[in-house]
Protein backbone atom coordinates (compact mmCIF):
# COMPACT_ATOMS: atom_id res chain seq x y z
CA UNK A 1 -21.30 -23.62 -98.89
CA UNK A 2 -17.75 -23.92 -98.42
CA UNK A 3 -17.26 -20.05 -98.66
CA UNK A 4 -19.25 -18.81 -96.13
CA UNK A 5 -17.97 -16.48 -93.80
CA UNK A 6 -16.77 -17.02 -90.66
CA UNK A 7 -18.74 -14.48 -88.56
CA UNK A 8 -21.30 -14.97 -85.24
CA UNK A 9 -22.72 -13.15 -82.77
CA UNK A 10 -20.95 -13.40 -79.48
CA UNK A 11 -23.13 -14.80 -76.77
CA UNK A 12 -22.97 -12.80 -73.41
CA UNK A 13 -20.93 -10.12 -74.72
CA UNK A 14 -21.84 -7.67 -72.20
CA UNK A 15 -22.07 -9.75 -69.35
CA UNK A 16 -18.43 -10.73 -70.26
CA UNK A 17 -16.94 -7.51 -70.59
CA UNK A 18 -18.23 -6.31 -67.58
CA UNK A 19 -15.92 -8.90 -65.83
CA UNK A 20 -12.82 -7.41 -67.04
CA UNK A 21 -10.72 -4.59 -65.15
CA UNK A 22 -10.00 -2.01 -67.47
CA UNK A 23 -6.80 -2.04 -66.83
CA UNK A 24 -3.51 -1.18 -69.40
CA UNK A 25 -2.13 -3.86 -69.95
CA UNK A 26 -2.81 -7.71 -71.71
CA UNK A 27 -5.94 -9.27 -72.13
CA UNK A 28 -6.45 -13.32 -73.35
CA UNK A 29 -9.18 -14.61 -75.75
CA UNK A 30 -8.98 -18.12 -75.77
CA UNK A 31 -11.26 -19.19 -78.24
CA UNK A 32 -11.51 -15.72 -80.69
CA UNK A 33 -13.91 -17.66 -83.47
CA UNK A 34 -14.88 -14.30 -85.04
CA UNK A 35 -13.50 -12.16 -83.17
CA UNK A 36 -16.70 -10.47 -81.64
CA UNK A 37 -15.80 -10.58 -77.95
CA UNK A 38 -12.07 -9.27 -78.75
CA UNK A 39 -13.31 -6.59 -80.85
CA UNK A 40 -15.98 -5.15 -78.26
CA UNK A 41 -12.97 -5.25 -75.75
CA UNK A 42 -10.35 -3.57 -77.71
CA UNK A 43 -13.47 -0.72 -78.45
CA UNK A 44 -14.55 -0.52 -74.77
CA UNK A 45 -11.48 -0.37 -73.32
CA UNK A 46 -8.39 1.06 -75.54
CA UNK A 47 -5.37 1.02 -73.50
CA UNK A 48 -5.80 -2.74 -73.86
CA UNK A 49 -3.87 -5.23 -75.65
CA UNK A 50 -5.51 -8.79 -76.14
CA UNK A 51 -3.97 -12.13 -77.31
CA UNK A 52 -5.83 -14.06 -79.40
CA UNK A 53 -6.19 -18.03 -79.57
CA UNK A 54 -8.44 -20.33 -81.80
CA UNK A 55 -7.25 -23.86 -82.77
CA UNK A 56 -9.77 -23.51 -86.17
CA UNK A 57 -7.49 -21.99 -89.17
CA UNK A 58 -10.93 -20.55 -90.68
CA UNK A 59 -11.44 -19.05 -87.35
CA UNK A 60 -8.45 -17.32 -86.94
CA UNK A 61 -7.88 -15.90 -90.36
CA UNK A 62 -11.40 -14.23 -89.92
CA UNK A 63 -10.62 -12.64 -86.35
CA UNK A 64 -7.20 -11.42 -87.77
CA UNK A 65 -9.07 -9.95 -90.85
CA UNK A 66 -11.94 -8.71 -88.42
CA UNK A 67 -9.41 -7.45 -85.71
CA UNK A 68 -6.87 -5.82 -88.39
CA UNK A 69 -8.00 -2.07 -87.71
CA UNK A 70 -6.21 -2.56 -83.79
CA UNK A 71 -3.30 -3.35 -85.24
CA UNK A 72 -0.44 -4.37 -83.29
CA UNK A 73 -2.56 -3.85 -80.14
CA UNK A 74 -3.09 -7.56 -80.95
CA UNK A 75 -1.39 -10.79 -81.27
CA UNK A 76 -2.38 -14.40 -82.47
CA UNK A 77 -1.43 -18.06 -81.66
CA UNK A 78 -3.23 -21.00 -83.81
CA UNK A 79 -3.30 -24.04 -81.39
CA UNK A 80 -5.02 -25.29 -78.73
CA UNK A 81 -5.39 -23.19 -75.17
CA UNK A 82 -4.64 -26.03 -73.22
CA UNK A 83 -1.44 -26.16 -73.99
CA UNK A 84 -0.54 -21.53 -74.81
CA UNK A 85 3.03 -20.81 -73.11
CA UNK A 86 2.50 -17.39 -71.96
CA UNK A 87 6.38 -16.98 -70.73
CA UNK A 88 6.81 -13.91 -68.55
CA UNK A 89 3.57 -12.37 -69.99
CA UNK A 90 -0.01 -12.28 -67.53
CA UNK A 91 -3.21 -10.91 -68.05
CA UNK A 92 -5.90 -9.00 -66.94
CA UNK A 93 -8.57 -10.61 -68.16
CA UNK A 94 -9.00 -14.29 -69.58
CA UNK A 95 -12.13 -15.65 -71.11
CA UNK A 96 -12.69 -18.70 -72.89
CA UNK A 97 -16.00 -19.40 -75.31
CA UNK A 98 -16.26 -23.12 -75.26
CA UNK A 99 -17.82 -25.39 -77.81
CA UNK A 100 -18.37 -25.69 -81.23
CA UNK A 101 -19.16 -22.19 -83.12
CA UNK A 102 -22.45 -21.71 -85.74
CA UNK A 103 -20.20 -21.53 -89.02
CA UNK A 104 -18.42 -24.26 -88.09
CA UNK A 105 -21.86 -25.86 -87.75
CA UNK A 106 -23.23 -24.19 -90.55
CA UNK A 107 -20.74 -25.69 -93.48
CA UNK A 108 -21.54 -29.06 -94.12
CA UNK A 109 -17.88 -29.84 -95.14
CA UNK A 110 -16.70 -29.63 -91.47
CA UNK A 111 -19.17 -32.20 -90.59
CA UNK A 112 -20.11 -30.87 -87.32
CA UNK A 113 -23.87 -31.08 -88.15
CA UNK A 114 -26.05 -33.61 -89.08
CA UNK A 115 -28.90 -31.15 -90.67
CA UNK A 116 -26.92 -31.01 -94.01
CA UNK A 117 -24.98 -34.16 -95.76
CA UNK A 118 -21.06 -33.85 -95.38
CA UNK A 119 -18.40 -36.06 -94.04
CA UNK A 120 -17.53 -37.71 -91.10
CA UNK A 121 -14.98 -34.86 -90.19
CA UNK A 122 -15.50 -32.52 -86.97
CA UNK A 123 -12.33 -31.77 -86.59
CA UNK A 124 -11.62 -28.34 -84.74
CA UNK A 125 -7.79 -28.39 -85.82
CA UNK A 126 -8.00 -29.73 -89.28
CA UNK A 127 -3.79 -30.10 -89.14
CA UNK A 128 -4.47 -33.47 -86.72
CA UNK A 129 -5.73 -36.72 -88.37
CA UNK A 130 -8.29 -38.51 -86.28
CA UNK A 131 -11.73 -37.30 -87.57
CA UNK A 132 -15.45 -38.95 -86.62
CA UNK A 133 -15.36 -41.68 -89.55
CA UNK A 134 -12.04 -42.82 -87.52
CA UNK A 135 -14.02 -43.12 -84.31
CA UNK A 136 -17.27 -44.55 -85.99
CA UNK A 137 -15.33 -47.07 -88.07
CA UNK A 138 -12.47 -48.34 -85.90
CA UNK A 139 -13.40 -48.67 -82.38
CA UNK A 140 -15.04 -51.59 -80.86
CA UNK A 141 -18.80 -51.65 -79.69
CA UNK A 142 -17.71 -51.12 -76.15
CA UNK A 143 -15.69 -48.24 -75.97
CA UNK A 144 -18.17 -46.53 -78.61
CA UNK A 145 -20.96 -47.17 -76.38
CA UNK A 146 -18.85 -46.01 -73.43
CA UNK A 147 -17.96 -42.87 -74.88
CA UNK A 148 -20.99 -41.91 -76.37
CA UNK A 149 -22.37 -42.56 -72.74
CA UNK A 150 -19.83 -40.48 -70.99
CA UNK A 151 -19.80 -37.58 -73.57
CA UNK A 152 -23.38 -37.44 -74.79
CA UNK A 153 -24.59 -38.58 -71.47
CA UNK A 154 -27.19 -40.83 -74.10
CA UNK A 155 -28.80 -43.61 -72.10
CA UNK A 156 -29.18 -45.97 -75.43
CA UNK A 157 -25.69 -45.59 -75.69
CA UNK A 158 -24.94 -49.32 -75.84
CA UNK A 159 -28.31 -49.80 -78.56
CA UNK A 160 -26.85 -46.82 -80.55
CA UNK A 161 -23.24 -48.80 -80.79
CA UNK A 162 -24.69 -51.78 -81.47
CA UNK A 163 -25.97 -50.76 -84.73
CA UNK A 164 -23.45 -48.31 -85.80
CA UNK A 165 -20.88 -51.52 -85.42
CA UNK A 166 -23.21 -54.02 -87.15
CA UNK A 167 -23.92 -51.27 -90.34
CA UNK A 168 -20.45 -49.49 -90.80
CA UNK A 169 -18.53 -47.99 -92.75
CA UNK A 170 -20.43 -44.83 -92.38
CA UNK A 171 -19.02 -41.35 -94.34
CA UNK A 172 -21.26 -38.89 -94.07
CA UNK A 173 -23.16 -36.79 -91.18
CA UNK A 174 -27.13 -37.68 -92.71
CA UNK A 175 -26.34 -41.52 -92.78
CA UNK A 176 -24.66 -41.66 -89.33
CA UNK A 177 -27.60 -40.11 -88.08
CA UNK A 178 -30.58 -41.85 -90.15
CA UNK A 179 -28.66 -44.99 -88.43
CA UNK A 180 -28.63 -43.23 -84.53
CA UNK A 181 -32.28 -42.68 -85.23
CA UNK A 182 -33.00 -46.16 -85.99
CA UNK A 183 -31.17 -47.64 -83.44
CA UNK A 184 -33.79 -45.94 -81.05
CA UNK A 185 -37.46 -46.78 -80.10
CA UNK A 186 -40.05 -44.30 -81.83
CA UNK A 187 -41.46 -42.46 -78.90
CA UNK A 188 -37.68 -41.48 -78.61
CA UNK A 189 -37.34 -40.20 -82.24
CA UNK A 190 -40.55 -37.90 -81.47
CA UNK A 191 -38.83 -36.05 -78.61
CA UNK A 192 -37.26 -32.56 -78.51
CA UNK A 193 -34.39 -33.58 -79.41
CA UNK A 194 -33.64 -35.30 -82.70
CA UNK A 195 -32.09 -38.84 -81.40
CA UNK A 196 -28.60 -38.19 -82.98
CA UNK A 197 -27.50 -35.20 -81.28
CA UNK A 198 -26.45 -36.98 -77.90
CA UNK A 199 -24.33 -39.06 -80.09
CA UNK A 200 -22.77 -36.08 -82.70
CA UNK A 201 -21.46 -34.35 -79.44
CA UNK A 202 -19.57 -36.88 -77.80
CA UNK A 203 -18.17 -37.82 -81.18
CA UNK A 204 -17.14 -33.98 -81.54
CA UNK A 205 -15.78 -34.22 -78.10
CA UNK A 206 -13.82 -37.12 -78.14
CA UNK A 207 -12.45 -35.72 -81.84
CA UNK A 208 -11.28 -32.79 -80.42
CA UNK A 209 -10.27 -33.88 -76.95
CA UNK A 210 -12.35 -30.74 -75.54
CA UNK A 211 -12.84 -31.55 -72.02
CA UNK A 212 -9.45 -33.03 -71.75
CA UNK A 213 -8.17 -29.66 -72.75
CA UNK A 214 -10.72 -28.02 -71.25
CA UNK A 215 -9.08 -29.41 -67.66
CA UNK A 216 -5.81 -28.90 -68.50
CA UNK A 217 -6.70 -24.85 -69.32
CA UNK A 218 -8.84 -25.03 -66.51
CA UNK A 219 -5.94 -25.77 -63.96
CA UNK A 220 -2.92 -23.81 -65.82
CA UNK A 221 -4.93 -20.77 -66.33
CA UNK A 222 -4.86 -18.70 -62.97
CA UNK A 223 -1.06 -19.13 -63.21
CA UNK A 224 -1.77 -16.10 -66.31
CA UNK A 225 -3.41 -13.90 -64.48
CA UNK A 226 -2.05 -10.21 -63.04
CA UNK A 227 -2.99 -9.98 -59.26
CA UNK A 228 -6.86 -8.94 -59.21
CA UNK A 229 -7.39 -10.36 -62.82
CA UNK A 230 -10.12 -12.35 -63.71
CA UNK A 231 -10.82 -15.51 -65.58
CA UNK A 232 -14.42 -16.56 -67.00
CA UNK A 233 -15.77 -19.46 -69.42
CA UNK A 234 -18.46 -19.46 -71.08
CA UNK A 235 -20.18 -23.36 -71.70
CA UNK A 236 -22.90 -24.92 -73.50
CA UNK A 237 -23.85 -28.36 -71.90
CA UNK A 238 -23.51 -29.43 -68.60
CA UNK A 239 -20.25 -32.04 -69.08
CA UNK A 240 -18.48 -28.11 -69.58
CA UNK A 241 -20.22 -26.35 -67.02
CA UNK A 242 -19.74 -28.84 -64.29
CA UNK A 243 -15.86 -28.96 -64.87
CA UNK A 244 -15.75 -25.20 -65.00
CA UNK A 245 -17.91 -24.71 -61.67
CA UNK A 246 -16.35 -27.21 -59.63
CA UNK A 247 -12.57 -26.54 -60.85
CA UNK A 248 -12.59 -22.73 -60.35
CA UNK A 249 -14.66 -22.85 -57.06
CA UNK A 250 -12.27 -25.61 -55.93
CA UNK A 251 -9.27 -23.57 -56.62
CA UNK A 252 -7.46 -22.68 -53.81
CA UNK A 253 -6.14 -19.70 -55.28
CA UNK A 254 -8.84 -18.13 -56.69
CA UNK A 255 -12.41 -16.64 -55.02
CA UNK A 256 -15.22 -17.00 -57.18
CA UNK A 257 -17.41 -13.44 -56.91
CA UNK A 258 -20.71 -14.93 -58.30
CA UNK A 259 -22.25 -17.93 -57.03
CA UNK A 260 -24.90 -18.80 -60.18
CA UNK A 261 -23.54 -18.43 -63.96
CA UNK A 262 -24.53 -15.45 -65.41
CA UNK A 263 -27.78 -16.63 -68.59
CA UNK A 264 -28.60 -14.45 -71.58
CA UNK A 265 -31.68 -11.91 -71.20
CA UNK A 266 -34.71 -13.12 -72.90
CA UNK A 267 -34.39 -10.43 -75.74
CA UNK A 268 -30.64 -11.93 -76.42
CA UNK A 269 -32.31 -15.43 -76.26
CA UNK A 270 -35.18 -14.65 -79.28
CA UNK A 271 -32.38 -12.54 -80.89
CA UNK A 272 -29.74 -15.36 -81.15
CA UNK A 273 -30.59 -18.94 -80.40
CA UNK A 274 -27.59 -20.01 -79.72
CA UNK A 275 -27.80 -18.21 -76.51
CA UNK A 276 -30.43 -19.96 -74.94
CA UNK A 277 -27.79 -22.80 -73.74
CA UNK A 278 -25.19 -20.49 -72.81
CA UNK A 279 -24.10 -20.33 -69.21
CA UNK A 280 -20.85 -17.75 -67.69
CA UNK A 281 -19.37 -18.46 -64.64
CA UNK A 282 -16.83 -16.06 -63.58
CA UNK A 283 -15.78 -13.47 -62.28
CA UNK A 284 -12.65 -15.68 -61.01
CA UNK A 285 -10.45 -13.47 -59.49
CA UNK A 286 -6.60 -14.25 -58.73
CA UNK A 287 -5.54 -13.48 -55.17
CA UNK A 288 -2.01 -14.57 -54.96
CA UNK A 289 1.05 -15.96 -56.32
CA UNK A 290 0.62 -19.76 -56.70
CA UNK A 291 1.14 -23.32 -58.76
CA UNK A 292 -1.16 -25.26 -59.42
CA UNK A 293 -0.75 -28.88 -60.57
CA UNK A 294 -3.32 -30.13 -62.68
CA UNK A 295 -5.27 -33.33 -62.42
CA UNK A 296 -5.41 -36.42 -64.41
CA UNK A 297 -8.33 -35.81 -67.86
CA UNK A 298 -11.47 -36.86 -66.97
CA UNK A 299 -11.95 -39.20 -69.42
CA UNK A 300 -9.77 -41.75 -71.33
CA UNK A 301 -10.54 -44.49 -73.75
């Protein structure tokens, strides 16, 4: 499994593109995964140049290998957007895919996923050392039940804790979650949702620090735009989309154009599930020059 390729559809691609002026000039991708977004862009609109970010080494030796044929029309930086320099350089367009991708999900070594055996990793940036088993196995049964209540938003939060302190060490995805699921009651278990996955994303969020960077990027970013230039996000789950929609239409530098998120069609939606969850908010135009301090991270342990 561990030699899959690194390759996905990009969700919204045309609803995304269509927010860009095609303009000469630079472009941002700040999360390039595959590079599907950034090579639809550099197609569509060839006087472009595009920089591309991803803080996933798999990720970014894919888009450079999928992006190769543009040449030096674009540029990479492996690290996290949150915290990109972009010197005397602005762009026309910025758009950032947020979340975790499908093959990071799909290889069971990254440990994103509970729906194949692999170990407590989910690390996006595999260079930094705290992983899930750190999380799981270290902290105390009332900040885990805090921050699997603030990041999974999982109302047996505190039960879910409880027995993941009382039965640890824990290595791998399956046990972690046979344990979630038993920490439960049954009619719970039976629901939509299988009982863990509250749980696996606010230990993926916490790992990777995602909506602290998120706010960070979120307040530093119109400072990179040209004049007119837009700026638009595309989130998963509603701890993302709330920061993004209040942030940006809170800006007092910036006009949001669209009042609802843009949603995939229905034929995207069958096409690629991964859709279904997706929501765009943007355009975000600049208007003027400006700083822009940014705010304390939303959440800290």
């Amino acid at each position: 499994m561990g030699n899959l390729p690194f390759s996905h559809l990009p969700v919204l691609l045309d609803e995304t593109l269509a927010l860009w002026p095609q303009q000469e000039g630079w472009y941002l991708d700040c999360t390039v995964g595959g590079g599907g977004h950034a090579a639809a862009w550099l197609t569509r609109c060839p006087q472009a140049r595009l920089l591309a970010i991803d803080r996933d080494d798999e990720a970014l030796t894919a888009a450079r290998q999928r992006l190769a044929e543009f040449g030096d029309r674009v540029e990479f930086w492996h690290g996290n957007f949150a915290d990109f320099e972009p010197g005397d350089r602005r762009f026309w367009g910025i758009m950032a895919d947020l979340g975790v991708s499908s093959p990071q999900l799909d290889r069971p070594e990254r440990g994103f996923s509970f729906q194949q055996d692999g170990p407590l990793d989910m690390r996006m940036d595999r260079s930094q050392p705290l992983t899930a088993a750190d999380l799981v196995n270290t902290w105390d049964e009332t900040d885990l039940a805090n921050l699997i209540y603030r990041y999974g938003e999982e109302r047996y939060s505190r039960a879910i804790a409880r027995r993941l302190v009382g039965h640890r060490p824990f290595a791998d995805t399956q046990t972690l979650a046979q344990n979630i699921a038993a920490a439960v009651p049954p009619a719970y278990r039976r629901g939509r949702l299988h009982p863990a996955t509250r749980t696996f994303q606010a230990l993926r969020l916490a790992v990777n620090q995602e909506l602290e960077s998120l706010t960070r990027w979120l307040h530093r970013v119109a400072d990179w735009l040209q004049p007119g230039g837009t700026v638009a996000a595309i989130s998963f789950h509603s701890l993302e989309d709330r920061l993004v929609k209040h942030t940006l239409r809170d800006h007092p530098h910036l006009t949001v154009l669209t009042k609802k998120p843009l949603m995939a069609s229905p034929d995207e939606q069958k096409s690629n599930p991964r859709a279904r969850s997706a929501k765009l908010r943007g355009p975000v135009a600049k208007l003027r020059s400006h700083r822009f301090s940014p705010e304390p991270s939303p959440i800290s342990r």
